[in-house]
Structures are given as structure tokens and as C-alpha cells.
PDB file of N, CA and C in Angstrom:
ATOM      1  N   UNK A   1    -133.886 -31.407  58.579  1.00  0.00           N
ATOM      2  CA  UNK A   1    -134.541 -31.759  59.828  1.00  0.00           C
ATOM      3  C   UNK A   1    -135.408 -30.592  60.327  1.00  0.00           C
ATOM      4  N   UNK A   2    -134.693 -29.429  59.879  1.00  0.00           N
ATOM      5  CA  UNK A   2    -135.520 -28.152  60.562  1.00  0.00           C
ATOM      6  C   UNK A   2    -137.027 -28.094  59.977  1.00  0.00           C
ATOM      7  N   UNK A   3    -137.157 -28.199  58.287  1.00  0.00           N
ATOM      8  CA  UNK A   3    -137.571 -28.244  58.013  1.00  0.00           C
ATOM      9  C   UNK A   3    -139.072 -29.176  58.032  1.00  0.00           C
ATOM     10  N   UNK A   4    -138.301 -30.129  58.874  1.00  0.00           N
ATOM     11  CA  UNK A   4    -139.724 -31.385  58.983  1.00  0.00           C
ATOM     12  C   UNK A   4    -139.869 -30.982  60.208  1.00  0.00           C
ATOM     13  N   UNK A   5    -139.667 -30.635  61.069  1.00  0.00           N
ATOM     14  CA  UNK A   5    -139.885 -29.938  62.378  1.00  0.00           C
ATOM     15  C   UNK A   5    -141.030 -28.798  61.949  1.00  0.00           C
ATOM     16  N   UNK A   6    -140.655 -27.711  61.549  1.00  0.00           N
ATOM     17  CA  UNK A   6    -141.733 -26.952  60.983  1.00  0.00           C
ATOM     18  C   UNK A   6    -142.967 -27.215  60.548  1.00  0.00           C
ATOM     19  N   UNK A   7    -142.687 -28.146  59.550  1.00  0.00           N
ATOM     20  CA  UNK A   7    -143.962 -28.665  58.707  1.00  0.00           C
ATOM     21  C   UNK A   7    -144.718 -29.483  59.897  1.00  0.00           C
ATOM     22  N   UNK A   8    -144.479 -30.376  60.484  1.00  0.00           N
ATOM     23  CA  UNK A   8    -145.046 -31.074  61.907  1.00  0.00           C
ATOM     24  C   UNK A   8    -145.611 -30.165  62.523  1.00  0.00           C
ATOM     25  N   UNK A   9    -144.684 -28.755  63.169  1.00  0.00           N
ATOM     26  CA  UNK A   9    -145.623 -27.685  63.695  1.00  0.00           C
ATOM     27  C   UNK A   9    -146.586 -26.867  62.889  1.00  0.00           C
ATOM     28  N   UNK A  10    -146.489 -26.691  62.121  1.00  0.00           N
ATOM     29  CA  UNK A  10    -147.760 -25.954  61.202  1.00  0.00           C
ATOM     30  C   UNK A  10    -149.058 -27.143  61.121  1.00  0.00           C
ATOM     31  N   UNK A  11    -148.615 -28.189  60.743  1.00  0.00           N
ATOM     32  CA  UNK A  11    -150.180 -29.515  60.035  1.00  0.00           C
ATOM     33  C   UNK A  11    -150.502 -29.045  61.946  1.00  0.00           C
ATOM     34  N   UNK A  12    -149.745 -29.525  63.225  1.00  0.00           N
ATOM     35  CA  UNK A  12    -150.243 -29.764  64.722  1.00  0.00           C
ATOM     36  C   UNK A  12    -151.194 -28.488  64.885  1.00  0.00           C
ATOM     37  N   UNK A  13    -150.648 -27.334  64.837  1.00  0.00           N
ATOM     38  CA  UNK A  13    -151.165 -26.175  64.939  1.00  0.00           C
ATOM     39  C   UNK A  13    -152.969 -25.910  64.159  1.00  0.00           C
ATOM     40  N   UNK A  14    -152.546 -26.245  62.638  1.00  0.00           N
ATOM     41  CA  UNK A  14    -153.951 -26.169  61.836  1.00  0.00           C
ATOM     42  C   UNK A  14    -154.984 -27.304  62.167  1.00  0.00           C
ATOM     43  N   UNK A  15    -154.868 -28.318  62.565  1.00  0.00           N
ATOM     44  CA  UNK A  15    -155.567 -29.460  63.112  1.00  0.00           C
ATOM     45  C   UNK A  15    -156.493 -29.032  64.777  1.00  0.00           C
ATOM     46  N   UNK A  16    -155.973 -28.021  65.266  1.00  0.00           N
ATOM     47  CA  UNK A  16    -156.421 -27.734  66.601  1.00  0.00           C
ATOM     48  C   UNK A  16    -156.863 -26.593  66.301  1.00  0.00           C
ATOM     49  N   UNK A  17    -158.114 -26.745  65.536  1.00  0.00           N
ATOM     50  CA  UNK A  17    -159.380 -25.937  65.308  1.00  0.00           C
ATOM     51  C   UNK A  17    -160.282 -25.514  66.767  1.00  0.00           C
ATOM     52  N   UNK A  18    -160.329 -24.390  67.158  1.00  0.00           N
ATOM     53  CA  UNK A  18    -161.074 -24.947  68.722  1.00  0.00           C
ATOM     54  C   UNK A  18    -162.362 -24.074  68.500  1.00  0.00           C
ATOM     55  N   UNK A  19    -162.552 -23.566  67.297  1.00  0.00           N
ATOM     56  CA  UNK A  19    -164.340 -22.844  67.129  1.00  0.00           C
ATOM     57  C   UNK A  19    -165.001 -23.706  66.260  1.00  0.00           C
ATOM     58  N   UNK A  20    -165.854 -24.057  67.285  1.00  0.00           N
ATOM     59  CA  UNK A  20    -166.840 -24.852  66.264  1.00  0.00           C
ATOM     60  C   UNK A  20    -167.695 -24.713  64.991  1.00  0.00           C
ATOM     61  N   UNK A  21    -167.841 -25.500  64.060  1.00  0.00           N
ATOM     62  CA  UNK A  21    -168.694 -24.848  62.548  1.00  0.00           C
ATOM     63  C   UNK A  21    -169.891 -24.743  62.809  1.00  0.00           C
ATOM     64  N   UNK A  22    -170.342 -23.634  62.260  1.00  0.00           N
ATOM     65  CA  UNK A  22    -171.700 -23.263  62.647  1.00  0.00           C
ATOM     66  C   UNK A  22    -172.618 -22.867  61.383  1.00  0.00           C
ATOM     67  N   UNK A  23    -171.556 -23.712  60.462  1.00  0.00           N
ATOM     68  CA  UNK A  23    -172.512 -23.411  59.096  1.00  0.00           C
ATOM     69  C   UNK A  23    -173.903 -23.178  58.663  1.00  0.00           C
ATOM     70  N   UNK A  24    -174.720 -22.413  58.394  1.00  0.00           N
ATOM     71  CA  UNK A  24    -175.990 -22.506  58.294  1.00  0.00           C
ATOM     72  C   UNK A  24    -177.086 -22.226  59.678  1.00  0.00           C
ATOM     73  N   UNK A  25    -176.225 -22.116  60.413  1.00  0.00           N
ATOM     74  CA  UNK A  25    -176.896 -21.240  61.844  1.00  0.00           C
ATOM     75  C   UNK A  25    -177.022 -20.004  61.947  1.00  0.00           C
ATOM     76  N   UNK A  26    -175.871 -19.309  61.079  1.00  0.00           N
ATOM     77  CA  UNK A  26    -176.022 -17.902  61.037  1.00  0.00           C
ATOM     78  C   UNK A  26    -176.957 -16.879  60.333  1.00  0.00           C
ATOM     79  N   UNK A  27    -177.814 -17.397  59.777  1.00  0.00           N
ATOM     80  CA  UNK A  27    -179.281 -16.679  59.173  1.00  0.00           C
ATOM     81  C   UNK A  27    -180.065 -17.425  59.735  1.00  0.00           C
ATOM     82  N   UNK A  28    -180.262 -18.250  60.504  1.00  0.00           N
ATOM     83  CA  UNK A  28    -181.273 -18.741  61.023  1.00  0.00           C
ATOM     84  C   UNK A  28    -181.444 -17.876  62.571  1.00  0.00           C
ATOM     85  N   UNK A  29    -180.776 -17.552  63.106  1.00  0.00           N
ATOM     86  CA  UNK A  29    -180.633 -17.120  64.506  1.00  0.00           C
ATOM     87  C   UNK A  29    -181.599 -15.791  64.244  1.00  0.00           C
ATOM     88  N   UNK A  30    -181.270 -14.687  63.667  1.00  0.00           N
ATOM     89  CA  UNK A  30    -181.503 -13.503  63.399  1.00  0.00           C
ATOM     90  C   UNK A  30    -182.697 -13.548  62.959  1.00  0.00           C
ATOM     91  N   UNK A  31    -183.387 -14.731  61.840  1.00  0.00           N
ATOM     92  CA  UNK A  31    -184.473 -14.724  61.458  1.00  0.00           C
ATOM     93  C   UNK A  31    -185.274 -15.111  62.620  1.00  0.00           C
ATOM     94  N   UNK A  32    -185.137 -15.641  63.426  1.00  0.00           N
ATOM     95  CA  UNK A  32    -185.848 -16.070  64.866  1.00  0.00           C
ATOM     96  C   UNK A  32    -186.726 -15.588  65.733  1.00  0.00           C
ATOM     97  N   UNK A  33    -185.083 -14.797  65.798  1.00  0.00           N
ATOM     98  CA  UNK A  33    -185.118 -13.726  66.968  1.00  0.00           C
ATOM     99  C   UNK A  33    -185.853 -12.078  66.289  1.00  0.00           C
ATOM    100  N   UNK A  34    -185.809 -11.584  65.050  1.00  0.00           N
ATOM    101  CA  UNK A  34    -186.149 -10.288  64.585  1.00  0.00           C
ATOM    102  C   UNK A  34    -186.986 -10.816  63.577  1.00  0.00           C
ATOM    103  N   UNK A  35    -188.773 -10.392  63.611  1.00  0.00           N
ATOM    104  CA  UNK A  35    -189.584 -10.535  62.620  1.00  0.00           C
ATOM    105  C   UNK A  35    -189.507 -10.330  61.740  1.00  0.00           C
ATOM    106  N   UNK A  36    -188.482  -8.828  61.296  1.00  0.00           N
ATOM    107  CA  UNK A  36    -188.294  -7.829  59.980  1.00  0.00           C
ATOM    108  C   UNK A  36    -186.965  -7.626  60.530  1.00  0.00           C
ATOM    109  N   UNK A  37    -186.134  -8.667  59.946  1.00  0.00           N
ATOM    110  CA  UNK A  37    -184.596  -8.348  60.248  1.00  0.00           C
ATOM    111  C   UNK A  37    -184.313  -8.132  58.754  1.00  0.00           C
ATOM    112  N   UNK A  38    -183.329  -6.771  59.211  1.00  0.00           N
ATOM    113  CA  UNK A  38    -183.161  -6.134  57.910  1.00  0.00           C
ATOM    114  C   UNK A  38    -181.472  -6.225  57.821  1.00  0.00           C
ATOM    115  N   UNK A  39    -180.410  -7.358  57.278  1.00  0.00           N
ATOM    116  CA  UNK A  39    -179.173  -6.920  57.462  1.00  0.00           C
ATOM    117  C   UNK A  39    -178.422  -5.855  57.538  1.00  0.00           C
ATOM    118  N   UNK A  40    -178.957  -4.994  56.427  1.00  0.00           N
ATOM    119  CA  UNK A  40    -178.169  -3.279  56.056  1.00  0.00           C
ATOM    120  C   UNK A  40    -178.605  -2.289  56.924  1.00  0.00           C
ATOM    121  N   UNK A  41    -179.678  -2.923  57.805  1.00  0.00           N
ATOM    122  CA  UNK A  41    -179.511  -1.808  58.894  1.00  0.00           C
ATOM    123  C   UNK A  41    -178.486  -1.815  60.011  1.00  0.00           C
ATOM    124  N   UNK A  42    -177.710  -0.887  60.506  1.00  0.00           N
ATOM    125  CA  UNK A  42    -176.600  -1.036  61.288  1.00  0.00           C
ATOM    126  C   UNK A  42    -176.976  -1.650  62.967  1.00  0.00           C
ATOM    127  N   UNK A  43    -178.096  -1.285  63.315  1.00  0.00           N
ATOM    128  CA  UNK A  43    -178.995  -1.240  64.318  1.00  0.00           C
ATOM    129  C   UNK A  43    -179.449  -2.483  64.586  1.00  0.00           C
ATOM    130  N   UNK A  44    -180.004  -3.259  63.868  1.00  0.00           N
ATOM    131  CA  UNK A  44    -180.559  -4.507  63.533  1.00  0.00           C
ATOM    132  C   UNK A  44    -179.494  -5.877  63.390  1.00  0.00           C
ATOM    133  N   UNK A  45    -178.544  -5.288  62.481  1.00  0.00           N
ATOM    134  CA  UNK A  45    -177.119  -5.579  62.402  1.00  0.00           C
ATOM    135  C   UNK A  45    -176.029  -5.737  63.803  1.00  0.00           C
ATOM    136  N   UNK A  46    -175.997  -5.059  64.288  1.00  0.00           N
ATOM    137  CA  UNK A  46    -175.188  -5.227  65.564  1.00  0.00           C
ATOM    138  C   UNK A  46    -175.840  -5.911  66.617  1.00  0.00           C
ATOM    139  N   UNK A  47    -177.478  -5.615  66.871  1.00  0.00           N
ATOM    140  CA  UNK A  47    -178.064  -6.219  67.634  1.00  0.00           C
ATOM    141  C   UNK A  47    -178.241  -8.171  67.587  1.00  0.00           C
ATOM    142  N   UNK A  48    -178.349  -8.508  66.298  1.00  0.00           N
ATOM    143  CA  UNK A  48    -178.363  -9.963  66.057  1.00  0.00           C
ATOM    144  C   UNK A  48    -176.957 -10.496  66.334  1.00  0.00           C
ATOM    145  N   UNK A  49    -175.742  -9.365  65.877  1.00  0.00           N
ATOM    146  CA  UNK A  49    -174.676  -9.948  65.708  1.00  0.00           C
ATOM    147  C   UNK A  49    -173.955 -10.395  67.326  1.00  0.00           C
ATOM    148  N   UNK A  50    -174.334  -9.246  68.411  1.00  0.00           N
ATOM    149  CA  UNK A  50    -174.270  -9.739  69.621  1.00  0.00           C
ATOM    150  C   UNK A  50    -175.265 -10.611  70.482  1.00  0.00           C
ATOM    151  N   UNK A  51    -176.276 -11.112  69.521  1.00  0.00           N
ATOM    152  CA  UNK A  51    -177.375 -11.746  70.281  1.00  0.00           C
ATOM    153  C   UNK A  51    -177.141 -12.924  69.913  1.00  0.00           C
ATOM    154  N   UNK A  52    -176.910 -12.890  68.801  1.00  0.00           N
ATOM    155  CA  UNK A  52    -176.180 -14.923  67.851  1.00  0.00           C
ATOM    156  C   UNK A  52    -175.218 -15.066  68.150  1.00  0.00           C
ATOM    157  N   UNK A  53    -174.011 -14.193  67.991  1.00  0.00           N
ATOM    158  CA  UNK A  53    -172.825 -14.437  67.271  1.00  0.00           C
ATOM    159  C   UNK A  53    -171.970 -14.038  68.608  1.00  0.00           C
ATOM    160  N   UNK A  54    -172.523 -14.244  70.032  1.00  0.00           N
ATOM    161  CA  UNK A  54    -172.063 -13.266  71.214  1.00  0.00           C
ATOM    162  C   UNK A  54    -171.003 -12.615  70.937  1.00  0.00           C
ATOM    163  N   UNK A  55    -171.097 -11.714  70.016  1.00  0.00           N
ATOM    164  CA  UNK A  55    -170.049 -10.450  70.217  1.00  0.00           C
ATOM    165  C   UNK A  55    -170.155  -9.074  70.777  1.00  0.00           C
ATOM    166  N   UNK A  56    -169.681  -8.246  70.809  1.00  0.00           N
ATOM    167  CA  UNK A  56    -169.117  -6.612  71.239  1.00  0.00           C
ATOM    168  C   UNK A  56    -169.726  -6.198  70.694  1.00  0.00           C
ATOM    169  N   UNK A  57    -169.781  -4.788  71.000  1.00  0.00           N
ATOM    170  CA  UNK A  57    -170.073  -3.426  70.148  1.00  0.00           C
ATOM    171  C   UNK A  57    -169.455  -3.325  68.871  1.00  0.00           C
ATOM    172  N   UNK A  58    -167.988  -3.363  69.250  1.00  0.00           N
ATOM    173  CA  UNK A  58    -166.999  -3.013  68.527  1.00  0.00           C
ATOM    174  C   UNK A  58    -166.488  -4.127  67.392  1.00  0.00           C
ATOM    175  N   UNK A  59    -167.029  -5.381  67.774  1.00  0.00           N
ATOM    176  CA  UNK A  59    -166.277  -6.137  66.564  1.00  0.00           C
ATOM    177  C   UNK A  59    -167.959  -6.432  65.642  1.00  0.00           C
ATOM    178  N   UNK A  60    -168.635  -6.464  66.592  1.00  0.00           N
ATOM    179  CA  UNK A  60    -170.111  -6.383  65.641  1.00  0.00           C
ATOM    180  C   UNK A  60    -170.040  -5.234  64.483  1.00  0.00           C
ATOM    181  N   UNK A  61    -169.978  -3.848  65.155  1.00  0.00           N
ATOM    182  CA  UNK A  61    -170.209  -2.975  64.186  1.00  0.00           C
ATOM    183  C   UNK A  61    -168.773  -2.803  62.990  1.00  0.00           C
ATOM    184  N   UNK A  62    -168.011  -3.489  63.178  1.00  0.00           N
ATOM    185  CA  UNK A  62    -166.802  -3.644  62.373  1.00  0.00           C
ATOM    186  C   UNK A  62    -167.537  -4.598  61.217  1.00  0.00           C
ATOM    187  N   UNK A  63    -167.743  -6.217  61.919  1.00  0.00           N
ATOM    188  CA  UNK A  63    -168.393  -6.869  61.118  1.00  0.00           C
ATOM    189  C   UNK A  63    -169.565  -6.725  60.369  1.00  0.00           C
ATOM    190  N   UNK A  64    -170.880  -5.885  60.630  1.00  0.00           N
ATOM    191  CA  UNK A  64    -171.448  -5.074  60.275  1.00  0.00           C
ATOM    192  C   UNK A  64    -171.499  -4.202  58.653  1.00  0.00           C
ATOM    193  N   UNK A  65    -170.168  -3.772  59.287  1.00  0.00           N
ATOM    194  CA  UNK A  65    -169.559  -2.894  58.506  1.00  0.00           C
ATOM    195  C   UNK A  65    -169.234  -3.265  57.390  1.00  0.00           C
ATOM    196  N   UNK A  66    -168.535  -4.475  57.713  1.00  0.00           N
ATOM    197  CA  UNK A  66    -167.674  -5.208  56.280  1.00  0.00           C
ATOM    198  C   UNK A  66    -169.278  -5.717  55.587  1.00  0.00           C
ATOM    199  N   UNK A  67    -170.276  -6.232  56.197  1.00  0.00           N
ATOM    200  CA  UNK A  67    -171.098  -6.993  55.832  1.00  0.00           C
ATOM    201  C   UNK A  67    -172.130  -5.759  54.318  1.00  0.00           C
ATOM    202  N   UNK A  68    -172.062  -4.622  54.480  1.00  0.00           N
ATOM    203  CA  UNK A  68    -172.555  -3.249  53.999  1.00  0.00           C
ATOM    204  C   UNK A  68    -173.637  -2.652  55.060  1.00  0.00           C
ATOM    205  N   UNK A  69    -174.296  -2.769  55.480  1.00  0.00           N
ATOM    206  CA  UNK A  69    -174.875  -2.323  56.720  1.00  0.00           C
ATOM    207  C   UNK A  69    -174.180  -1.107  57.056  1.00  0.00           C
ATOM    208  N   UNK A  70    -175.737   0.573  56.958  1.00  0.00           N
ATOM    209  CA  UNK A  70    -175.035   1.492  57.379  1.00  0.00           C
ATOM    210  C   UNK A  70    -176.087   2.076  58.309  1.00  0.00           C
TER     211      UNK A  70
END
């Protein structure tokens, strides 16, 4: 019983997606907005990433980061 209890809470939990897909929006934004958007620049990079993607300083230049951008 515990067990189907669990499994019920995990499928309820993964089903209540609450960020929407934004597939294929995310190079379009940056190309828009920056004439000569250059990803690997860090500068350029953080700036789109809080201008599209409304994020921070801090999780932009993280993401950034992971992305190679220095």
C-alpha cells in the first residue's frame, strides 16, 4: 500500500510542471535584441540571459558559464 501511495505521489508531483516550454525561443530572443550577439562573450552572455531568460547576475553568469562563455 505504501508503495502505491508513493508511486501516486511521484506521477502527481511530475505532472505539475508549472514552467512553461519555451522551446525554440531561446535563440531567437538574443538574436533580436543584439545585432552581433556573440554567445562566448560573458558580457553579451549575461546581458541576453537577463533580458530573455529574466534572470540575475548570479544565475546568468553561472549559466553563462556552463554555456563556455568567458
Amino acid at each position: 500500500m505504501r508503495v502505491v501511495a508513493v508511486l501516486m505521489l511521484a506521477l502527481l508531483t511530475a505532472a505539475c510542471n508549472q514552467e512553461p516550454d519555451i522551446t525554440g525561443s531561446t535563440a531567437v530572443c538574443p538574436a533580436r535584441n543584439y545585432s552581433a550577439y556573440n554567445p562566448r562573450d560573458m558580457n553579451q552572455c549575461v546581458a541576453a540571459c537577463k533580458t530573455c531568460d529574466h534572470g540575475n547576475t548570479v544565475t546568468c553568469t553561472t549559466a553563462c558559464t556552463l554555456r563556455g562563455a568567458r
